[in-house]
C-alpha atoms as a PDB file:
ATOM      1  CA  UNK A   1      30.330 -35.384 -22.731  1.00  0.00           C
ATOM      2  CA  UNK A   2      30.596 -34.584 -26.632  1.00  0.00           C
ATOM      3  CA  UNK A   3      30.744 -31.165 -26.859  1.00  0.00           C
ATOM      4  CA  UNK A   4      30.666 -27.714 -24.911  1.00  0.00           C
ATOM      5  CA  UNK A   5      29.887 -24.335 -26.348  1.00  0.00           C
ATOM      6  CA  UNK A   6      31.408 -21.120 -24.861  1.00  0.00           C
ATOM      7  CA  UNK A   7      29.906 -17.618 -25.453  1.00  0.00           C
ATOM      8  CA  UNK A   8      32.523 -14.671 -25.895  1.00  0.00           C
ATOM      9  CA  UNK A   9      32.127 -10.628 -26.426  1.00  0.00           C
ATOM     10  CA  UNK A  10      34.228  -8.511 -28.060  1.00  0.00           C
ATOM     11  CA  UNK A  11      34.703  -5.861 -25.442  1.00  0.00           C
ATOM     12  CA  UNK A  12      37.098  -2.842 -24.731  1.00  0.00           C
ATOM     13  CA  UNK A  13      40.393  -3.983 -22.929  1.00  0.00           C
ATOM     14  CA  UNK A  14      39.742  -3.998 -19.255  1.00  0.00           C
ATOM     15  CA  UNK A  15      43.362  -1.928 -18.837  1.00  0.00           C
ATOM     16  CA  UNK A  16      42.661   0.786 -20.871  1.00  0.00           C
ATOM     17  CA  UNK A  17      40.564   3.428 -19.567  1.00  0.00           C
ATOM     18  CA  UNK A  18      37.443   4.571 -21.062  1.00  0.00           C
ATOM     19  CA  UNK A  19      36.414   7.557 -22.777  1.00  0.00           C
ATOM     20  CA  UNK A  20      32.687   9.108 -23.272  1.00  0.00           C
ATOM     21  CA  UNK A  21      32.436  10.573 -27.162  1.00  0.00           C
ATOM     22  CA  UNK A  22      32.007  14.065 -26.904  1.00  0.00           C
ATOM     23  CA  UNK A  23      27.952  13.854 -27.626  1.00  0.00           C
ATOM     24  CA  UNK A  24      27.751  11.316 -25.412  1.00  0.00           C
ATOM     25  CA  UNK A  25      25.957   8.718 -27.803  1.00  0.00           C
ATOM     26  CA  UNK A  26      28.489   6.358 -26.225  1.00  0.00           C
ATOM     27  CA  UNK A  27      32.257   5.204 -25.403  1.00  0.00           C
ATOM     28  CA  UNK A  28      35.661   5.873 -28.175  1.00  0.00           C
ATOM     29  CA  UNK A  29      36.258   2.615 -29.484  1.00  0.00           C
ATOM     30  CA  UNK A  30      38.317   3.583 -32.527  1.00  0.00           C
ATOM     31  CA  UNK A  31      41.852   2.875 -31.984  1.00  0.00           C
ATOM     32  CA  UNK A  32      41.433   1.175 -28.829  1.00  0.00           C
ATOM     33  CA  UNK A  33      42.714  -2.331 -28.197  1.00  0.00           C
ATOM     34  CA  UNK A  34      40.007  -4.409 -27.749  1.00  0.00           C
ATOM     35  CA  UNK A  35      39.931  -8.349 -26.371  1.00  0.00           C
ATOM     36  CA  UNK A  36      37.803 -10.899 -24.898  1.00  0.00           C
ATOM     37  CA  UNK A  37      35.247 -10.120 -22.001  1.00  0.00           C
ATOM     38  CA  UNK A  38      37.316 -10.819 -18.724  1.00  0.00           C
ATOM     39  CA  UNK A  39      34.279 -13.269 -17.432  1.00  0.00           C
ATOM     40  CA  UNK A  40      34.194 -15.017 -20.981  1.00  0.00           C
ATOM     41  CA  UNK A  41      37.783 -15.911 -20.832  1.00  0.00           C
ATOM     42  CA  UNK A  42      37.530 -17.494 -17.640  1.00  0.00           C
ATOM     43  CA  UNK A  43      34.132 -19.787 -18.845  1.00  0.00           C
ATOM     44  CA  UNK A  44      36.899 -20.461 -22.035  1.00  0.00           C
ATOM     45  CA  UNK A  45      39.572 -21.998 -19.279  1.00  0.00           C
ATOM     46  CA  UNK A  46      37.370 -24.304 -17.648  1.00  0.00           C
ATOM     47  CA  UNK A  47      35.889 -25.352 -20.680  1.00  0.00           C
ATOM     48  CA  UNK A  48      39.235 -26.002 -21.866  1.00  0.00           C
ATOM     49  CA  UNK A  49      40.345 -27.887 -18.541  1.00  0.00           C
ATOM     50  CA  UNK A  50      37.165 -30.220 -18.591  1.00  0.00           C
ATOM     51  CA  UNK A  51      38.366 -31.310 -22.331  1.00  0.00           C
ATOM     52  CA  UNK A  52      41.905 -31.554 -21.335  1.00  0.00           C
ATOM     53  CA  UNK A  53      40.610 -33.658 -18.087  1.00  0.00           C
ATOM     54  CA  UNK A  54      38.485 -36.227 -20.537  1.00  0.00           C
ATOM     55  CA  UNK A  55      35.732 -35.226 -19.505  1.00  0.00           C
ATOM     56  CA  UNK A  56      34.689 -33.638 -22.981  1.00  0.00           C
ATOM     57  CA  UNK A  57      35.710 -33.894 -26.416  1.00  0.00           C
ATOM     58  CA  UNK A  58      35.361 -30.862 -28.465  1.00  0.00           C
ATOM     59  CA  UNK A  59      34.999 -27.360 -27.219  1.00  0.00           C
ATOM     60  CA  UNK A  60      33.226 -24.551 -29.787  1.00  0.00           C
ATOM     61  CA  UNK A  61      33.666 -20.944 -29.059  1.00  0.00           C
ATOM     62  CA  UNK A  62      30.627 -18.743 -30.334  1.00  0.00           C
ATOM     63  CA  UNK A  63      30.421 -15.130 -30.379  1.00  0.00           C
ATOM     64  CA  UNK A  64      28.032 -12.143 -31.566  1.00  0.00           C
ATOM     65  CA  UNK A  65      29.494  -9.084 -33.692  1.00  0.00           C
ATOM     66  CA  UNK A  66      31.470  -7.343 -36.813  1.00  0.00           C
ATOM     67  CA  UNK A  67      33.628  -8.846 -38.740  1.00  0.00           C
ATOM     68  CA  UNK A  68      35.932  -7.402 -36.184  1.00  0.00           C
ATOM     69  CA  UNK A  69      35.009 -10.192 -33.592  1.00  0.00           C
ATOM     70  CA  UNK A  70      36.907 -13.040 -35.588  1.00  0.00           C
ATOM     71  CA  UNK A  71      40.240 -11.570 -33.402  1.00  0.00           C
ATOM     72  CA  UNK A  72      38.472 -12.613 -30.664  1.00  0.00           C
ATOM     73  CA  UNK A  73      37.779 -16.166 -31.548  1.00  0.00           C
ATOM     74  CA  UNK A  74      40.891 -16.562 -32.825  1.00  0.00           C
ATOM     75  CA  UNK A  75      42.325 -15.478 -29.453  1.00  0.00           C
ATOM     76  CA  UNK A  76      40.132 -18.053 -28.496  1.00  0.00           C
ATOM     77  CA  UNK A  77      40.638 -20.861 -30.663  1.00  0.00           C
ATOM     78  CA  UNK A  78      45.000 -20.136 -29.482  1.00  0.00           C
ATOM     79  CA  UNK A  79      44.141 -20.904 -26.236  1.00  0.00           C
ATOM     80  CA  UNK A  80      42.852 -24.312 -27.288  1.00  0.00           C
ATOM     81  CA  UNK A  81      39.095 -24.641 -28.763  1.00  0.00           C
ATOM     82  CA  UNK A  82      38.566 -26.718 -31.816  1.00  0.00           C
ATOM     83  CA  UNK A  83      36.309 -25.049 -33.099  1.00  0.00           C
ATOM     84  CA  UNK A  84      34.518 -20.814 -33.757  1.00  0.00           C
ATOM     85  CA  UNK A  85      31.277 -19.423 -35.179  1.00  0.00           C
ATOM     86  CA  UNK A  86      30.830 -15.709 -36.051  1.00  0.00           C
ATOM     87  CA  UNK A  87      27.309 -14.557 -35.891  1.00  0.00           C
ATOM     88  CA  UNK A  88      27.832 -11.523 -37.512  1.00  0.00           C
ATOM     89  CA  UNK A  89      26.179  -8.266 -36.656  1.00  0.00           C
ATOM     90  CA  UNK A  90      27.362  -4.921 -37.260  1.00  0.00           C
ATOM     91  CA  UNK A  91      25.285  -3.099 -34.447  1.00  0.00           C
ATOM     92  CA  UNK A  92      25.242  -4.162 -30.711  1.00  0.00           C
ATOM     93  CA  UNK A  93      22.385  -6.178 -29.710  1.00  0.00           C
ATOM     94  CA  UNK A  94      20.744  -6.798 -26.363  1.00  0.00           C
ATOM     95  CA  UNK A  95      20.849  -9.821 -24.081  1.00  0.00           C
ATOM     96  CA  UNK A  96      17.631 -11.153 -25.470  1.00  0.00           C
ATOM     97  CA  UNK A  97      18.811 -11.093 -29.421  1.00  0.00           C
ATOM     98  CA  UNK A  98      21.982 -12.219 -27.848  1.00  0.00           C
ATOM     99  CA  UNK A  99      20.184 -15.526 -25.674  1.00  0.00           C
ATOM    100  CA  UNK A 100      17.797 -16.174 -28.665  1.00  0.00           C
ATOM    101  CA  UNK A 101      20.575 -16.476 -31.334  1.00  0.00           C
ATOM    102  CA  UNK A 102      22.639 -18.511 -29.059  1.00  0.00           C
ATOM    103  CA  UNK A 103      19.706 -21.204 -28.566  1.00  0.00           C
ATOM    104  CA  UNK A 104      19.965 -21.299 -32.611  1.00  0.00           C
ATOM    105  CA  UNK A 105      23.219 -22.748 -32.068  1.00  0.00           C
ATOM    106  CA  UNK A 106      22.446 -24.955 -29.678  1.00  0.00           C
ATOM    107  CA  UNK A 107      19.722 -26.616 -31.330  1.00  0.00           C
ATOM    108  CA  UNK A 108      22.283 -27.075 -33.981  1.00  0.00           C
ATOM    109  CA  UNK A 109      24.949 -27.895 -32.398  1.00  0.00           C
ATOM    110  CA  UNK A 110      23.489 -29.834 -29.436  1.00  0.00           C
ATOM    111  CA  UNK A 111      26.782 -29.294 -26.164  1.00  0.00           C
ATOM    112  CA  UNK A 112      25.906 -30.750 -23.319  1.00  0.00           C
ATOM    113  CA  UNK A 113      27.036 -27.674 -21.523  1.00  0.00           C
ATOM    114  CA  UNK A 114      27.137 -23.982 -22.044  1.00  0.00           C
ATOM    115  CA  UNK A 115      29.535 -21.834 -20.401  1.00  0.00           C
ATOM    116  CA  UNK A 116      29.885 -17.967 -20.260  1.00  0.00           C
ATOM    117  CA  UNK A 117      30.294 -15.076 -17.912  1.00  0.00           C
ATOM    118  CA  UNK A 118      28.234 -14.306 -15.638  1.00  0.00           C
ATOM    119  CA  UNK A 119      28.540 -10.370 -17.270  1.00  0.00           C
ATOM    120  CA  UNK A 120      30.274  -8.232 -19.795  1.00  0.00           C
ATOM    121  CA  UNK A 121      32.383  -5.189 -18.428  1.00  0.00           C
ATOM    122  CA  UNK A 122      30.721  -2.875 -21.315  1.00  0.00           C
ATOM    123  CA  UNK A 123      27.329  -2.724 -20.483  1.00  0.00           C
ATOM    124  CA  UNK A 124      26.874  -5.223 -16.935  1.00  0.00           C
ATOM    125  CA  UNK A 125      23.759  -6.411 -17.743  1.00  0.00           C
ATOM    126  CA  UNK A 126      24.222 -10.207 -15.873  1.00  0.00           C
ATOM    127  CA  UNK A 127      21.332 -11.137 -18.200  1.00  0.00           C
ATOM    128  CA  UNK A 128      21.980 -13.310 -21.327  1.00  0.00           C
ATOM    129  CA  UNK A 129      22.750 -16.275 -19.271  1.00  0.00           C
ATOM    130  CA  UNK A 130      20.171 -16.065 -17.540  1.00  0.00           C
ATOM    131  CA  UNK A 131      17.653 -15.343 -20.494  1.00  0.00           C
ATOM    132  CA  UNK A 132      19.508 -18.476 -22.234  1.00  0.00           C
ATOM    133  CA  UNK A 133      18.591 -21.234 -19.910  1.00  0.00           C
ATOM    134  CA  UNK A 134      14.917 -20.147 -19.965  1.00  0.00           C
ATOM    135  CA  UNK A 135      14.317 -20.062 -23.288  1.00  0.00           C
ATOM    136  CA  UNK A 136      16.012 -23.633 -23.864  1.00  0.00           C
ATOM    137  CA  UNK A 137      14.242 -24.836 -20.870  1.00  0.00           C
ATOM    138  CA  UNK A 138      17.268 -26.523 -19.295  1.00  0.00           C
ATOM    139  CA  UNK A 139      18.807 -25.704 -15.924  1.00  0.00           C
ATOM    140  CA  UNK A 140      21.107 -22.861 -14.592  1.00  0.00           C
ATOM    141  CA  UNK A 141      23.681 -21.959 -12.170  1.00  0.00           C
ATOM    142  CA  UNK A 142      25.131 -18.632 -12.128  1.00  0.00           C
ATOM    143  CA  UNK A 143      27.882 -16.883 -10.477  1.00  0.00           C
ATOM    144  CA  UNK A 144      30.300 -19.997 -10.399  1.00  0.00           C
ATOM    145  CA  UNK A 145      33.460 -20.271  -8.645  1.00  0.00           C
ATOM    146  CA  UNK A 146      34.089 -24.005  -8.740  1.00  0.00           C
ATOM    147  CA  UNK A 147      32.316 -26.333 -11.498  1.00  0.00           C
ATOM    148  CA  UNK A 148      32.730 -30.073 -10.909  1.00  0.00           C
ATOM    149  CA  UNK A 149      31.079 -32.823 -13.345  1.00  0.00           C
ATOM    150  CA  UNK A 150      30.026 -36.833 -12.969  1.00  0.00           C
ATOM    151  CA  UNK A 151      28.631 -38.011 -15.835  1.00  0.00           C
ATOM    152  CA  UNK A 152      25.613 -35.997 -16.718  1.00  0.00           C
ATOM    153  CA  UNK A 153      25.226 -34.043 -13.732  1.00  0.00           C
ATOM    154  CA  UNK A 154      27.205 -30.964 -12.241  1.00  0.00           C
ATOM    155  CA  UNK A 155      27.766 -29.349  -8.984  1.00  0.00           C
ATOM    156  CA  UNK A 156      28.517 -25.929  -8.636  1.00  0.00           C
ATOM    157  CA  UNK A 157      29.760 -23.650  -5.993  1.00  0.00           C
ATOM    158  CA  UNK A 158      28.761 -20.008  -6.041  1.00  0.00           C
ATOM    159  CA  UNK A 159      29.605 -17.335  -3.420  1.00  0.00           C
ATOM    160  CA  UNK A 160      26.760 -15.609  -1.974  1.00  0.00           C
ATOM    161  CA  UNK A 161      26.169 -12.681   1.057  1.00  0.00           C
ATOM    162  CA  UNK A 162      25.991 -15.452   3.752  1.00  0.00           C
ATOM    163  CA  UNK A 163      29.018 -17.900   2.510  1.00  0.00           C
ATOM    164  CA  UNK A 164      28.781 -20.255  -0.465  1.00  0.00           C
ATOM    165  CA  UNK A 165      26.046 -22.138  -1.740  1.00  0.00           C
ATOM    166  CA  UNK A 166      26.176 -25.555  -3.782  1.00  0.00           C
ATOM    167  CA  UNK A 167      23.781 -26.437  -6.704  1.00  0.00           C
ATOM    168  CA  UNK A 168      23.564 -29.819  -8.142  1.00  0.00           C
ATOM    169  CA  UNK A 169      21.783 -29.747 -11.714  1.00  0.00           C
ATOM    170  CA  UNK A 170      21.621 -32.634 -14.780  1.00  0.00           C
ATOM    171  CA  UNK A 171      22.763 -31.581 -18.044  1.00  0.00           C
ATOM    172  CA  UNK A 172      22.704 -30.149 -20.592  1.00  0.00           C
ATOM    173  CA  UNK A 173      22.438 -26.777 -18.973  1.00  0.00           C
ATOM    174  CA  UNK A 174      24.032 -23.307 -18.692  1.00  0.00           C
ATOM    175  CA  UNK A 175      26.388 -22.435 -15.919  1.00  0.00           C
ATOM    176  CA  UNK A 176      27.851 -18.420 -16.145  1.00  0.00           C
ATOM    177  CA  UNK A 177      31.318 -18.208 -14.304  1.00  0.00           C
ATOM    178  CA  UNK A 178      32.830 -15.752 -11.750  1.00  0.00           C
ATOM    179  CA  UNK A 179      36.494 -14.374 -11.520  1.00  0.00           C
ATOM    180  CA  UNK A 180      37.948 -16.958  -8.667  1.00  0.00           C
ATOM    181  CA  UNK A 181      36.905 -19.709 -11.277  1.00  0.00           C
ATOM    182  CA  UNK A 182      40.154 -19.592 -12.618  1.00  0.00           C
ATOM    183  CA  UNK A 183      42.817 -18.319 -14.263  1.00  0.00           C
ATOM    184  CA  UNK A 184      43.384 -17.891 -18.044  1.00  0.00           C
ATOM    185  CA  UNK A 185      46.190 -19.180 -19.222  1.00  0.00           C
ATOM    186  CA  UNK A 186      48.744 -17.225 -21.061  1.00  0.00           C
ATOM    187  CA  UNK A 187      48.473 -17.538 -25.097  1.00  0.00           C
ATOM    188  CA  UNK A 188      52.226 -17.807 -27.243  1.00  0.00           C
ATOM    189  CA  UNK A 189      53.118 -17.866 -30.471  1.00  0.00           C
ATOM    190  CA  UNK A 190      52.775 -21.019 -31.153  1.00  0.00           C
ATOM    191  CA  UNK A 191      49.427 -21.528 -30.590  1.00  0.00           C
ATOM    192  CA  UNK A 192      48.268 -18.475 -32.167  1.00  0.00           C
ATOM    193  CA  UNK A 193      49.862 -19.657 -35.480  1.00  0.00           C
ATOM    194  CA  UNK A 194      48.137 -22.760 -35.121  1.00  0.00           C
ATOM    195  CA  UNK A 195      44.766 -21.106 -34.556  1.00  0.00           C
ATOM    196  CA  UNK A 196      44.951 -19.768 -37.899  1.00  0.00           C
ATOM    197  CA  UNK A 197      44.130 -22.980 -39.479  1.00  0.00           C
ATOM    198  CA  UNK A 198      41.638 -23.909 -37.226  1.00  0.00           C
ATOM    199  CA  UNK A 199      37.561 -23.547 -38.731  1.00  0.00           C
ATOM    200  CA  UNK A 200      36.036 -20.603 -38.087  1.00  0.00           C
ATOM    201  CA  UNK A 201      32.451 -20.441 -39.314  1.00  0.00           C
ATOM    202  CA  UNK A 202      30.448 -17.520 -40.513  1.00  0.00           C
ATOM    203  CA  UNK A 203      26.768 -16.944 -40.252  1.00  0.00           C
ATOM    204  CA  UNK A 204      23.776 -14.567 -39.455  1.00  0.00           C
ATOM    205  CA  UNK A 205      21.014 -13.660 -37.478  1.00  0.00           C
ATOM    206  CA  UNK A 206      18.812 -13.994 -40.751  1.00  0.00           C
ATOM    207  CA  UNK A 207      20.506 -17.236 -40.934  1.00  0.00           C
ATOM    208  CA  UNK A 208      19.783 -18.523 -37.902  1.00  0.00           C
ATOM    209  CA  UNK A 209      16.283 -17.194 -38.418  1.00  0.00           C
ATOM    210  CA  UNK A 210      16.285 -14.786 -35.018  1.00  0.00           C
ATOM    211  CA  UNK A 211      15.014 -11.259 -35.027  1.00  0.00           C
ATOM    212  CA  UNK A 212      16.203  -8.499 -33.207  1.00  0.00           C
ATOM    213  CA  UNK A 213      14.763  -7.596 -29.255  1.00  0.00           C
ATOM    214  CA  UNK A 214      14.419  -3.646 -29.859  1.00  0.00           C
ATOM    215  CA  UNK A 215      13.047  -3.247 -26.267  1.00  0.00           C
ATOM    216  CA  UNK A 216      16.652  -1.578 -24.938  1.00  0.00           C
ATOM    217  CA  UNK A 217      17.621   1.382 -25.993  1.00  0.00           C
ATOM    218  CA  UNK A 218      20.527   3.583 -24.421  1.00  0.00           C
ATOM    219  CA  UNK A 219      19.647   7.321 -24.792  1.00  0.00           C
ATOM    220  CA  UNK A 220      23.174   9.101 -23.712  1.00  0.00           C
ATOM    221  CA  UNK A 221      26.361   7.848 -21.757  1.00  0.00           C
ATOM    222  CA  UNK A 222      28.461  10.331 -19.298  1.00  0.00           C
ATOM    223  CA  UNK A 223      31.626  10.246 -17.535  1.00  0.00           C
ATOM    224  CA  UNK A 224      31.764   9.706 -13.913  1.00  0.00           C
ATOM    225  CA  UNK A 225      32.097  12.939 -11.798  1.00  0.00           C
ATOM    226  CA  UNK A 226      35.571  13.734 -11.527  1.00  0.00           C
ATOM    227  CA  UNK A 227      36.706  13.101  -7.856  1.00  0.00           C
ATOM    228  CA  UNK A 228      37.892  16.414  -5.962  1.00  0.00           C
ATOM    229  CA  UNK A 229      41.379  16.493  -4.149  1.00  0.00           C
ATOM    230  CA  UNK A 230      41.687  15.195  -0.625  1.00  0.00           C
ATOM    231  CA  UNK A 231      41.745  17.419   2.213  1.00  0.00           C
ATOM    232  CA  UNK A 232      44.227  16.905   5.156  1.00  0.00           C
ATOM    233  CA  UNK A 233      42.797  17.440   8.876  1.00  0.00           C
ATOM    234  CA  UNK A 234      45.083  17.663  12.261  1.00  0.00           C
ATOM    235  CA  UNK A 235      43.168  15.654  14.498  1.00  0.00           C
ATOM    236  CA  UNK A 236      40.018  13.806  15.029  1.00  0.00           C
ATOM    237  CA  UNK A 237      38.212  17.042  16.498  1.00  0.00           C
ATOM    238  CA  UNK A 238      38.837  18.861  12.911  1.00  0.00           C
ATOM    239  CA  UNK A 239      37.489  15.638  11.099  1.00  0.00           C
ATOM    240  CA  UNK A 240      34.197  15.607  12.800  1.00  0.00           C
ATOM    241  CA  UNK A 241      34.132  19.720  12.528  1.00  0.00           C
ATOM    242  CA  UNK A 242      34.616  19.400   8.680  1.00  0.00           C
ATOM    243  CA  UNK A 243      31.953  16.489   8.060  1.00  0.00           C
ATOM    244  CA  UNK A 244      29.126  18.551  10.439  1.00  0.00           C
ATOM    245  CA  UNK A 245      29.959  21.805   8.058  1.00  0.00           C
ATOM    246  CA  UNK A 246      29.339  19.516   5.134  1.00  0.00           C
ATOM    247  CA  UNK A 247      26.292  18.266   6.349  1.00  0.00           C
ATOM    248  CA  UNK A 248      27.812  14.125   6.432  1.00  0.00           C
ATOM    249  CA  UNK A 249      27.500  14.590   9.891  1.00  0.00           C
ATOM    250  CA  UNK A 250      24.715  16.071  12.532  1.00  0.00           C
END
């Protein structure tokens, strides 16, 4: 395999904890550390341990956003990728602008195998993937937690309701990864130095000659209803008593 291509989002930090704007046209992101989408990271480290295993040569990290977003494919190109492209786009665009100006750069860049979450943690649509093998016509297999390769087919492992299910697909072809994937490794100094040098392209949506999907459209954004204190109960008699006067029970 030449050449696998990785999809990352800029996202808000899973630690910190979100906050709703006050007109609730969506969340604070000013000021707030922001990093690579959990899911992403983990598609990054098995991309990274297929090239390491020789089983690929070059790995490309491609992403979607501001000018902003060139943190996270540096953070990306530290952990080990060769090589970044910026498609850059001030506002947020939908899974569908998303898939269609990935399949630009795949046509251009021709992997053998794209990689990315199975969802971002900001909006947990489980969609671009999804959209992305359809459009390129090539196979999919989603919700991975083990990803094995021989030659130019794959196998992998997904966990569903009734235990785990195996898929066997030729490439090229998409797979989008779960959390007991892997792992991330830990990013020093070193290598973050290093990814300074490293090529990181620049290019647009015009460029790539995709138009925007305006079908989505998010009309307000609330916090979650604050949870009210805990009540404590002597015995099981007062339990049931409490959850028939609140209705839970009849």
């Amino acid at each position: 395999m030449q050449k696998i291509m990785v999809c990352l989002k800029r996202v808000v930090d899973y630690n910190v904890r979100i906050r709703v704007r006050p007109d609730g046209s969506g969340v604070i992101t000013e000021g707030v550390k922001m990093s690579i989408n959990p899911f992403d990271e983990i598609a990054l480290e098995e991309a990274l341990r297929i090239r390491e295993r020789g089983e690929a040569k070059e790995v490309l990290v491609v992403s979607i956003g501001a000018s902003q977003t060139q943190q996270q494919l540096r953070t990306g190109l530290a952990m080990g990728a060769d090589r970044a492209i910026l498609v850059e786009e001030s506002d947020a665009v939908g899974p569908l602008t998303a898939a269609r100006a990935f399949l630009a750069l795949i046509e251009k860049e021709k992997p053998e195998l794209v990689i990315l979450g199975k969802q971002a943690i900001d909006d947990d649509n489980n969609q671009t993937g999804q959209m992305l093998a359809a459009l390129w016509d090539r196979p999919q297999a989603t919700f991975a937690s083990k990803l094995e390769l021989a030659g130019n087919q794959a196998t992998v492992t997904r966990e569903v309701d009734a235990g785990l299910e195996v898929i066997e697909f030729d490439l090229p072809a998409v797979v989008t990864t779960d959390l007991r994937l892997n792992e991330p490794r830990y990013v020093k100094l070193p290598e973050i130095m290093k990814a300074k040098r490293k090529p990181l392209d620049m290019t647009t949506l015009a460029d790539l000659g995709v138009e925007r999907a305006g079908s989505l459209r998010t009309l307000s954004c609330e916090a979650p209803t604050a949870r009210g204190k805990g009540v404590m109960v002597e015995n099981a008699q007062a339990l049931v008593k409490m959850l028939q006067q609140r209705g839970l029970l009849s």
